[in-house]
Protein backbone atom coordinates (compact mmCIF):
# COMPACT_ATOMS: atom_id res chain seq x y z
CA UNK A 1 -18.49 -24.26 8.56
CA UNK A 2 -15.13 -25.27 8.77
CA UNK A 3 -12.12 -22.79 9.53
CA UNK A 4 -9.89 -22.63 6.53
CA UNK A 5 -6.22 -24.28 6.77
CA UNK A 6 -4.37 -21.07 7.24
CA UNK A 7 -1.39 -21.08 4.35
CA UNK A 8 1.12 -17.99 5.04
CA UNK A 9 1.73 -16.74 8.37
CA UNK A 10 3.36 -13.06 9.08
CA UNK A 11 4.04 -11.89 12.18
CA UNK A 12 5.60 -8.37 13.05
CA UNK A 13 7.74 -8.12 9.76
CA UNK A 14 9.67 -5.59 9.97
CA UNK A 15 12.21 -4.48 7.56
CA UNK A 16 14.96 -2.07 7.62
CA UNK A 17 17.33 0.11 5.43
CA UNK A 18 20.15 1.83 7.19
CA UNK A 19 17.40 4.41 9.00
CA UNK A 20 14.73 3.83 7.01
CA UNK A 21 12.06 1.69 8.22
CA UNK A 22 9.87 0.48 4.72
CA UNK A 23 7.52 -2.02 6.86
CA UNK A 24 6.66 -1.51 10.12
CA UNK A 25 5.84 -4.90 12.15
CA UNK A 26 2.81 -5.62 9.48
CA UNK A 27 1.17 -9.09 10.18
CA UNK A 28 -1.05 -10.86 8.25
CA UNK A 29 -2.61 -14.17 7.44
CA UNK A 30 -3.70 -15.98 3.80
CA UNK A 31 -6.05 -19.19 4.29
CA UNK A 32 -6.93 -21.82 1.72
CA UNK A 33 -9.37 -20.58 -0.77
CA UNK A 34 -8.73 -16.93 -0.22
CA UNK A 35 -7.94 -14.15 -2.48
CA UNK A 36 -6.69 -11.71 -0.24
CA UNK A 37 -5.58 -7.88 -1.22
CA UNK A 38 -2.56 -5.60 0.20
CA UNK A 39 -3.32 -2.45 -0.92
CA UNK A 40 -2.03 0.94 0.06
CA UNK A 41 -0.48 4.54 -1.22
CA UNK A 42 2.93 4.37 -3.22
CA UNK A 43 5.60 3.92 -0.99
CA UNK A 44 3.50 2.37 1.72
CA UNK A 45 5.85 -0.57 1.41
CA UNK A 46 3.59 -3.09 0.16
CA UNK A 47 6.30 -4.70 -2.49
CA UNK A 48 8.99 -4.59 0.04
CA UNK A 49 6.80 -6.46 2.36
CA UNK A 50 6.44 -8.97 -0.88
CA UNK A 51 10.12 -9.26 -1.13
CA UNK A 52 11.02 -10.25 2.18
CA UNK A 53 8.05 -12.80 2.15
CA UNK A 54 9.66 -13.87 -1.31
CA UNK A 55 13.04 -14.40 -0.42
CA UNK A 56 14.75 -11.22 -1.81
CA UNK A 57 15.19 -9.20 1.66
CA UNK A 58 15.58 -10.80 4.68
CA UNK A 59 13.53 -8.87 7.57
CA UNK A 60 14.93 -7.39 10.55
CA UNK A 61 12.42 -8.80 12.55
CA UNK A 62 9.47 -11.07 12.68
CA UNK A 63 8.43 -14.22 10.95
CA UNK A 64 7.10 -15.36 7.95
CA UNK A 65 5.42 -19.16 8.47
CA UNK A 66 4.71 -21.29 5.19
CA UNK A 67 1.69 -23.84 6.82
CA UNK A 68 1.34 -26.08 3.90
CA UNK A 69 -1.38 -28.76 4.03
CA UNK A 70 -0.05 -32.15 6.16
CA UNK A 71 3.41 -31.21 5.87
CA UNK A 72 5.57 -29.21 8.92
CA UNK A 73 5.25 -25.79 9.29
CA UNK A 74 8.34 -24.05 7.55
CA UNK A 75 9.92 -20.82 8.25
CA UNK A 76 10.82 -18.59 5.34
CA UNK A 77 13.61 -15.90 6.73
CA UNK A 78 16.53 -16.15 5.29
CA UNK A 79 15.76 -18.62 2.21
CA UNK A 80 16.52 -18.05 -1.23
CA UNK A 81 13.82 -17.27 -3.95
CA UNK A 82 14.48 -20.66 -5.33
CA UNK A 83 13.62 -22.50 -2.05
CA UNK A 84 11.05 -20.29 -1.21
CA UNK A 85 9.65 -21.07 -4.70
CA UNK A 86 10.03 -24.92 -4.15
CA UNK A 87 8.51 -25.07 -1.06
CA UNK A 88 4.71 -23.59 -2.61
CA UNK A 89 5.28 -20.11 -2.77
CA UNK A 90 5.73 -17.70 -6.23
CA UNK A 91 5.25 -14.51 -7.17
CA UNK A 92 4.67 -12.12 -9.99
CA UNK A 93 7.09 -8.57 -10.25
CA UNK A 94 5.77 -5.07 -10.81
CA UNK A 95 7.68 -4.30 -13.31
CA UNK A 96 7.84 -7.34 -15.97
CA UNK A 97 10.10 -9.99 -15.73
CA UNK A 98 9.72 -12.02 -19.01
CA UNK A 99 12.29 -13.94 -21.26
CA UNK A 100 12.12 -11.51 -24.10
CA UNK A 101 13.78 -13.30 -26.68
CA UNK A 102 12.53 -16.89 -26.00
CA UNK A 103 8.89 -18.07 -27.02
CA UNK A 104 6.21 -17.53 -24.98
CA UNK A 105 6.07 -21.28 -24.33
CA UNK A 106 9.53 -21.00 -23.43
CA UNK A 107 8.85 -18.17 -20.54
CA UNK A 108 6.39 -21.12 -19.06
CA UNK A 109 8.58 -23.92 -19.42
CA UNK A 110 11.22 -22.16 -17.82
CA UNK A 111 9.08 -22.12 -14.60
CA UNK A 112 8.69 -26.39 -14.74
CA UNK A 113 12.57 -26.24 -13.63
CA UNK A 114 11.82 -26.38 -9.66
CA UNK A 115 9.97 -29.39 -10.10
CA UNK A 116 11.98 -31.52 -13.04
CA UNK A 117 14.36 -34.74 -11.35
CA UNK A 118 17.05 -34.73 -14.02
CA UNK A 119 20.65 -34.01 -12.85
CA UNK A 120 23.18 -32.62 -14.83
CA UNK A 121 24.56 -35.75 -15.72
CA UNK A 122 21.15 -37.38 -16.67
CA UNK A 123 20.53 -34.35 -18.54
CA UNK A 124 23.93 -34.94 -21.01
CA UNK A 125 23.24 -38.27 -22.07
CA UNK A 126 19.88 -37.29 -22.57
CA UNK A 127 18.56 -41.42 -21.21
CA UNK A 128 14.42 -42.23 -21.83
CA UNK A 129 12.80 -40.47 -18.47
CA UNK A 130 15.09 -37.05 -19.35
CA UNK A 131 13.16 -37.07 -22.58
CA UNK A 132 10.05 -38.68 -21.04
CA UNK A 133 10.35 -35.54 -18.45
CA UNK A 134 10.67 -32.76 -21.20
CA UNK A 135 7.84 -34.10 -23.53
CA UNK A 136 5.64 -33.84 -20.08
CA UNK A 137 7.06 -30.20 -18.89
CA UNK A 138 6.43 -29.24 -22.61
CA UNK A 139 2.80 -30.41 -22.77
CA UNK A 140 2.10 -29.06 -18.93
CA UNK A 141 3.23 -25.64 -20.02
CA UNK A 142 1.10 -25.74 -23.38
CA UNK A 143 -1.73 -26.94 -20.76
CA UNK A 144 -1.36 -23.52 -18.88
CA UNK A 145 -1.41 -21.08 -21.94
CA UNK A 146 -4.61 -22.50 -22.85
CA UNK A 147 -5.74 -21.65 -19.09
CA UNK A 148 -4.75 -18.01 -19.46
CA UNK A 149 -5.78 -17.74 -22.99
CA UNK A 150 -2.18 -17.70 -24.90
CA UNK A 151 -1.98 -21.06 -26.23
CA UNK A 152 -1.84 -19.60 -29.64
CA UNK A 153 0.62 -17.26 -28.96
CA UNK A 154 2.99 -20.46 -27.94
CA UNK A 155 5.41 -20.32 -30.86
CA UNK A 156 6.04 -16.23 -30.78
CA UNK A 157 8.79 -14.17 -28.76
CA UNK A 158 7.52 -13.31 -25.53
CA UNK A 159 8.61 -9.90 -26.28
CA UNK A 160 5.83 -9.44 -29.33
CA UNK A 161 2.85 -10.09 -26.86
CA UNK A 162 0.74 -7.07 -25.93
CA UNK A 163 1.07 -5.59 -22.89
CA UNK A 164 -1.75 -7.32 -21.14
CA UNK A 165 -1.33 -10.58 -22.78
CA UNK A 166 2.89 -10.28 -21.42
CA UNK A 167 1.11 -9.84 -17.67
CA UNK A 168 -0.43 -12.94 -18.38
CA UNK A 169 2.72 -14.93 -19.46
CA UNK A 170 4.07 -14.12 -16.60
CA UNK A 171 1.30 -15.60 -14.60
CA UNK A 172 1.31 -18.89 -16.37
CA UNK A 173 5.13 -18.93 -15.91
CA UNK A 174 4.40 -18.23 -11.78
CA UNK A 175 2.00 -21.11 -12.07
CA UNK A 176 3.90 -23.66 -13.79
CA UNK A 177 5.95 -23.86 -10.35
CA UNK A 178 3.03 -25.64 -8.96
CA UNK A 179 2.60 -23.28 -6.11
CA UNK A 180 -0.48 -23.36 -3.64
CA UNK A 181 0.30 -19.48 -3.01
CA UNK A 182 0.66 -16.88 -5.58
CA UNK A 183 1.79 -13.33 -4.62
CA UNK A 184 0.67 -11.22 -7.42
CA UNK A 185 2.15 -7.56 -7.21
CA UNK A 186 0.09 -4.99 -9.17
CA UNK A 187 -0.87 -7.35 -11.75
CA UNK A 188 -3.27 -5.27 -13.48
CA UNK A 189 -1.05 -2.10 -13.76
CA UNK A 190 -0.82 -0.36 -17.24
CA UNK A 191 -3.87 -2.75 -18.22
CA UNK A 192 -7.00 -1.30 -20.20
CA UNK A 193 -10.22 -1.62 -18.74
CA UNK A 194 -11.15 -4.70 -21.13
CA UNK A 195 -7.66 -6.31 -19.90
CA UNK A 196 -8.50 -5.77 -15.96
CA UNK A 197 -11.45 -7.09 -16.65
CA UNK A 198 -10.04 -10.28 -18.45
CA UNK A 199 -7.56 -10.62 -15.20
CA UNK A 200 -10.30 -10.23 -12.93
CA UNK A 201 -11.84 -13.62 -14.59
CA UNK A 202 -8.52 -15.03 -14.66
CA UNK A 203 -7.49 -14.76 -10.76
CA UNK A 204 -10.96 -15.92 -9.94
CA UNK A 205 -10.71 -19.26 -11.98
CA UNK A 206 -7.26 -20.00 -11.25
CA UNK A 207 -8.38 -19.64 -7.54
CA UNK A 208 -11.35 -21.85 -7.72
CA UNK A 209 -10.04 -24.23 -10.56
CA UNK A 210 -6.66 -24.53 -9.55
CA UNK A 211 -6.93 -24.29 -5.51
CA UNK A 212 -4.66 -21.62 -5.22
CA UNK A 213 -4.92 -18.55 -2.59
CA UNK A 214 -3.51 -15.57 -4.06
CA UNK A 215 -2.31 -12.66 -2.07
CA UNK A 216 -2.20 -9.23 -4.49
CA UNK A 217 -1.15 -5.94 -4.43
CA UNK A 218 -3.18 -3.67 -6.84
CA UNK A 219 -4.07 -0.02 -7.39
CA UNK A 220 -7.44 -0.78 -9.28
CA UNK A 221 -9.85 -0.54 -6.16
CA UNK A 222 -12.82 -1.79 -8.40
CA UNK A 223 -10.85 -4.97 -9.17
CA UNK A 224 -9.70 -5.35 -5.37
CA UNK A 225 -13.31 -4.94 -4.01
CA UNK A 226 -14.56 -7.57 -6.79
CA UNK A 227 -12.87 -10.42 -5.99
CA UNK A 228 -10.99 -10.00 -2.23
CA UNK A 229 -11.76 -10.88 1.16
CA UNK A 230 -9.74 -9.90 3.44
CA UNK A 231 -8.11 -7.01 2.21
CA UNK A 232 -4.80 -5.23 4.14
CA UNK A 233 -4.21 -1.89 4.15
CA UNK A 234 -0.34 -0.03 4.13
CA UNK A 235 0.29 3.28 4.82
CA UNK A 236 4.42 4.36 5.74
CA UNK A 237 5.49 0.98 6.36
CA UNK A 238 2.65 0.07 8.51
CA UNK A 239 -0.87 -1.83 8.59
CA UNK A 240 -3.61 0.62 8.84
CA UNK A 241 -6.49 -2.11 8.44
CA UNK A 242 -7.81 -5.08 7.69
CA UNK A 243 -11.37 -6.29 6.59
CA UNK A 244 -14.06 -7.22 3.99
CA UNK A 245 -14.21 -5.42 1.36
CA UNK A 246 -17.09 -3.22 2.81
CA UNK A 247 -15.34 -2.78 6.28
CA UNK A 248 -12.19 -1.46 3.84
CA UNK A 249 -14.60 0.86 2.21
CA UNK A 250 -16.03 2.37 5.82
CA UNK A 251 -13.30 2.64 7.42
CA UNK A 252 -12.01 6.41 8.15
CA UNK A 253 -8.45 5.96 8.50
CA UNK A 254 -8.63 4.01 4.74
CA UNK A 255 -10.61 6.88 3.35
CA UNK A 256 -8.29 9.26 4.69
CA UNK A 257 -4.94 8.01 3.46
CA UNK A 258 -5.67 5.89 -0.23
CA UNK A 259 -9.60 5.56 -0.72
CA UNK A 260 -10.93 8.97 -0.27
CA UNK A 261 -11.70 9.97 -4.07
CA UNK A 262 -12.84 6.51 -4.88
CA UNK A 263 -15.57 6.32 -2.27
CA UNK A 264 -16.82 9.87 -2.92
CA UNK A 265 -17.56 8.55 -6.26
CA UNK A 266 -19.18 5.46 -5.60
CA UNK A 267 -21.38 7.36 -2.88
């Protein structure tokens, strides 16, 4: 079988705050194909760890690699959001991060602007490809509700969605950036169990349908063991482990500081 192209490349990120240390020289890599997991306790770090690989801290030490397919290898330290985002890479938040007051089509078109041509200029006088460009960023972004199940939602504030449906949205709006990584961070939190299991579907097809690897942080272990391989494990800053799902769910030191409950119950 053929070794995966390897897509994101961490080595020894470390990240600082006055004395505190919130990640501890964590590596880690995400090949093609992959959905891999960070998981950990609150507080482990994992988000910060997301932000610095995002563009929103930049580490103390250690490097973060972007491999995309036949193109250079690029490295991320340093770079704004926006050309972290235009180089392949986006990300979901936590905590949600929608356009409350625009229409949920809006929220997705809105995520098109990293890849449209038009200068300001062009944009003004409004010539034939400016409108040729909008009529195709509006019917790409229609395309990706239908993908994550909101296309007939597409004409309603973003802000009227349910809860899992907004955690969607926000998805869709991640994808429309045409990225061939997605960080997800917690995307199932504050879900139902008929939501989670609606996302669980979703991350798998938009990994095998759209060819994106997906790196996620998540709390719901069943969803984590479902669909990723490998799996990282935080704990103060630092990586514990790393595995399949099973080696996650054997391993002491895992058991000891985030899994201990949940395996006593599936035992």
């Amino acid at each position: 079988m053929a070794e995966k192209h390897k897509l994101l490349e961490v080595k020894g990120l470390t990240m600082d705050f006055g004395g505190l240390r919130a990640v501890d020289s964590v590596s880690l890599e995400v090949h093609e194909g992959e959905i891999a997991a960070l998981i950990g306790p609150n507080g482990a770090g994992k988000t910060t760890f997301f932000n610095c690989v995002t563009g929103i801290y930049n580490p103390t030490k250690g490097d973060i690699l972007l491999h995309p397919k036949g193109l250079p290898t690029r490295r991320l330290n340093g770079l704004k959001p926006n050309k972290v985002t235009e180089m392949g890479l986006a990300r979901t938040f936590q905590n949600i991060r929608l356009f409350s007051d625009m229409t949920v089509l809006e929220n997705v078109m809105i995520g098109r602007h990293c890849r449209t041509s038009a200068g300001i200029f062009r944009s003004i006088i409004r010539d034939k490809s400016v409108r040729r460009e909008e009529q195709e960023i509006v019917e790409s972004s229609y395309q990706l509700l239908k993908k994550v199940g909101l296309a007939e939602f597409a004409n309603e504030f973003a802000k009227n969605l349910p809860y899992g449906a907004q955690r969607r949205l926000e998805i869709a709006r991640a994808m429309a950036t045409e990225p061939f990584l997605l960080l997800l961070d917690e995307p199932a939190a504050g879900m139902n169990p008929q939501e989670t299991a609606e996302l669980d579907q979703l991350i798998c097809r938009i990994s095998e349908e759209e060819r994106i690897a997906i790196l996620l942080i998540e709390h719901d272990m069943k969803l984590v063991m479902n669909i990723s391989n490998p799996i990282y494990v935080m704990e103060y800053g630092k990586k514990i482990a790393e595995g399949s799902p099973q080696e996650i769910k054997d391993n002491p030191k895992v058991i000891e500081a985030y899994l201990g409950e949940e395996t006593e119950e599936d035992a």
